[in-house]
C-alpha atoms as a PDB file:
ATOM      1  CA  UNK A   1     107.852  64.267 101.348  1.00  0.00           C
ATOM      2  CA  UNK A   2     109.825  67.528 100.827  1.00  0.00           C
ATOM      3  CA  UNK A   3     110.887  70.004 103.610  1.00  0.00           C
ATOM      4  CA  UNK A   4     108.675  72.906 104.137  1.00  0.00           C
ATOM      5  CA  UNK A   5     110.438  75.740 103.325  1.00  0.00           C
ATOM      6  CA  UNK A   6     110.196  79.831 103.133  1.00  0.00           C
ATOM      7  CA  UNK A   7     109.411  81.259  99.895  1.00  0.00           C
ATOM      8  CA  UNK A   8     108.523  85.203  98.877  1.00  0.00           C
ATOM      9  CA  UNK A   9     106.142  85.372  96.803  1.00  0.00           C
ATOM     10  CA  UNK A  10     104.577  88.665  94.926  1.00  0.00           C
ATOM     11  CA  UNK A  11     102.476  89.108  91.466  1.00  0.00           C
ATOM     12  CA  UNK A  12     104.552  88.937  88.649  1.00  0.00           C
ATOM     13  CA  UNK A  13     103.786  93.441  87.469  1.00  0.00           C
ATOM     14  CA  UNK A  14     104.370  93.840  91.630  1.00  0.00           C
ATOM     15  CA  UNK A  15     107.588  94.634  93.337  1.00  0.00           C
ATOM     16  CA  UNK A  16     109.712  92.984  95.916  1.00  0.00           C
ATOM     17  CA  UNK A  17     107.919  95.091  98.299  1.00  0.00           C
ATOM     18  CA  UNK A  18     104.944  93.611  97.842  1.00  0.00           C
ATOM     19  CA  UNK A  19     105.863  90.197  98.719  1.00  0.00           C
ATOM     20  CA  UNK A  20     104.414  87.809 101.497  1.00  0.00           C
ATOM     21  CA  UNK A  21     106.256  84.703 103.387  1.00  0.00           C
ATOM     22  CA  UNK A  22     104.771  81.202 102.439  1.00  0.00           C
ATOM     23  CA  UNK A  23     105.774  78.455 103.962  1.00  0.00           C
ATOM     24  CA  UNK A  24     105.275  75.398 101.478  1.00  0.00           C
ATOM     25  CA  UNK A  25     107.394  72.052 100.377  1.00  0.00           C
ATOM     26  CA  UNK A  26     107.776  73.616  96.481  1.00  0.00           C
ATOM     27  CA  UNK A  27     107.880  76.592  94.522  1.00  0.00           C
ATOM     28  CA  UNK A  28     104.405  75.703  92.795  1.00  0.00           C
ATOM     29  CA  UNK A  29     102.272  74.768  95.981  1.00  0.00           C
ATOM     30  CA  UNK A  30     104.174  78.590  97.218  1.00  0.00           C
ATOM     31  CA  UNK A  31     102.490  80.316  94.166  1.00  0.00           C
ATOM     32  CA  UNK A  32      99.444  78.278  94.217  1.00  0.00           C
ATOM     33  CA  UNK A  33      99.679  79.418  98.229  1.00  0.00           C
ATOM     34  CA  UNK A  34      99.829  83.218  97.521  1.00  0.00           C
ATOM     35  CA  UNK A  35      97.240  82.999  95.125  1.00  0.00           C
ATOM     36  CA  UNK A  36      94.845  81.557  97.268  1.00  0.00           C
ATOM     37  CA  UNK A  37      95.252  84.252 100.120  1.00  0.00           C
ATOM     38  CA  UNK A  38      96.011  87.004  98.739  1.00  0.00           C
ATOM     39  CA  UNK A  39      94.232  87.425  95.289  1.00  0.00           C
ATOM     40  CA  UNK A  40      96.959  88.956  92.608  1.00  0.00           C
ATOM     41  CA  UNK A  41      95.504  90.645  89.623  1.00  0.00           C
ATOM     42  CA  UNK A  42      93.449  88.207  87.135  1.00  0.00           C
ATOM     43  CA  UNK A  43      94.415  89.020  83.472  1.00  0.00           C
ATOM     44  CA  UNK A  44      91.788  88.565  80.711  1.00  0.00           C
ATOM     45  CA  UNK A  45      92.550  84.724  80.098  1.00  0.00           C
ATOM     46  CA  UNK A  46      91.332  84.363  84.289  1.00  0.00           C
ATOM     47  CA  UNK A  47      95.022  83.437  85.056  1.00  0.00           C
ATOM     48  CA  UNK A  48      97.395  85.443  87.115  1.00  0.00           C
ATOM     49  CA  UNK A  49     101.592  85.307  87.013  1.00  0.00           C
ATOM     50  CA  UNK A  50     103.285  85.381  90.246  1.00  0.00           C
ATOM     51  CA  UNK A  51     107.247  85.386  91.242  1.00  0.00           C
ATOM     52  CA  UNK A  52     107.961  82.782  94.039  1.00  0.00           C
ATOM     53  CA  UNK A  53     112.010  83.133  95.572  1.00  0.00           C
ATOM     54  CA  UNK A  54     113.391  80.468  97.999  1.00  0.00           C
ATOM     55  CA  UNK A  55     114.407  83.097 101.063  1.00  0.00           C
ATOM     56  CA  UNK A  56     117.346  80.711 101.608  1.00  0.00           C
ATOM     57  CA  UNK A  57     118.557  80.324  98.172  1.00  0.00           C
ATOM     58  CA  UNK A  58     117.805  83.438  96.636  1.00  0.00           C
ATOM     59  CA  UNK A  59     116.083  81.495  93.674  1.00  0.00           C
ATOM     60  CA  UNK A  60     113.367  83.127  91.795  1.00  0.00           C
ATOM     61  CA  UNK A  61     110.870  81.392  89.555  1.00  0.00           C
ATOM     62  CA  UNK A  62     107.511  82.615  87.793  1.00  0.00           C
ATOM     63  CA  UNK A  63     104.292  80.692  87.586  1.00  0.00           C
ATOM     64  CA  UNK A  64     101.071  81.341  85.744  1.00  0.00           C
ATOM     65  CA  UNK A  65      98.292  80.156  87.513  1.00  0.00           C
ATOM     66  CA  UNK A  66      95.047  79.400  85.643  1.00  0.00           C
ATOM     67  CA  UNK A  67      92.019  80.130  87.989  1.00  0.00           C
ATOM     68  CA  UNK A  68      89.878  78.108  86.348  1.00  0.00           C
ATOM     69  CA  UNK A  69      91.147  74.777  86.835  1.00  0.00           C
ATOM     70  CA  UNK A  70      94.276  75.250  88.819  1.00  0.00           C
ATOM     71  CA  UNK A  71      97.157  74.307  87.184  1.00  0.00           C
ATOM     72  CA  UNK A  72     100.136  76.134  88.083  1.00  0.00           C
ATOM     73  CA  UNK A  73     102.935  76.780  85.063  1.00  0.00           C
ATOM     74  CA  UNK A  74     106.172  78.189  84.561  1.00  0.00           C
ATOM     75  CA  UNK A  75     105.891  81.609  82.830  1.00  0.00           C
ATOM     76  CA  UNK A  76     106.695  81.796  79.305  1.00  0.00           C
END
């Protein structure tokens, strides 16, 4: 099992400033997370694109997430 860890996490078209803590084990279930409380924008395919960054690490990572049935992705 991974270590929980702090992530920031903010819609992909939002800034910094926008961001929430998540605690979560990965950079997907942190997105997935965000998604799920705080409802980002939904673009026309029902998917929205989110920027997760490891607090400790400074690493920053985009996912699409597809509404429909879940599945988290990097951005393209």
């Amino acid at each position: 099992m991974s270590e929980i860890q702090t992530y920031r996490v903010h819609a992909r078209d939002d800034d910094r400033s926008h961001g929430h803590a998540v605690d979560a084990s990965s950079f997907e279930e942190a997105a997935i997370a965000f998604v799920e409380m705080w409802r980002p924008p939904v673009d026309a395919d029902n998917e929205v694109s989110v920027i997760v960054r490891e607090t400790e690490s400074g690493v920053e990572l985009c996912y699409r997430i597809d509404l429909d049935g879940g599945d988290a992705m990097p951005c393209q």
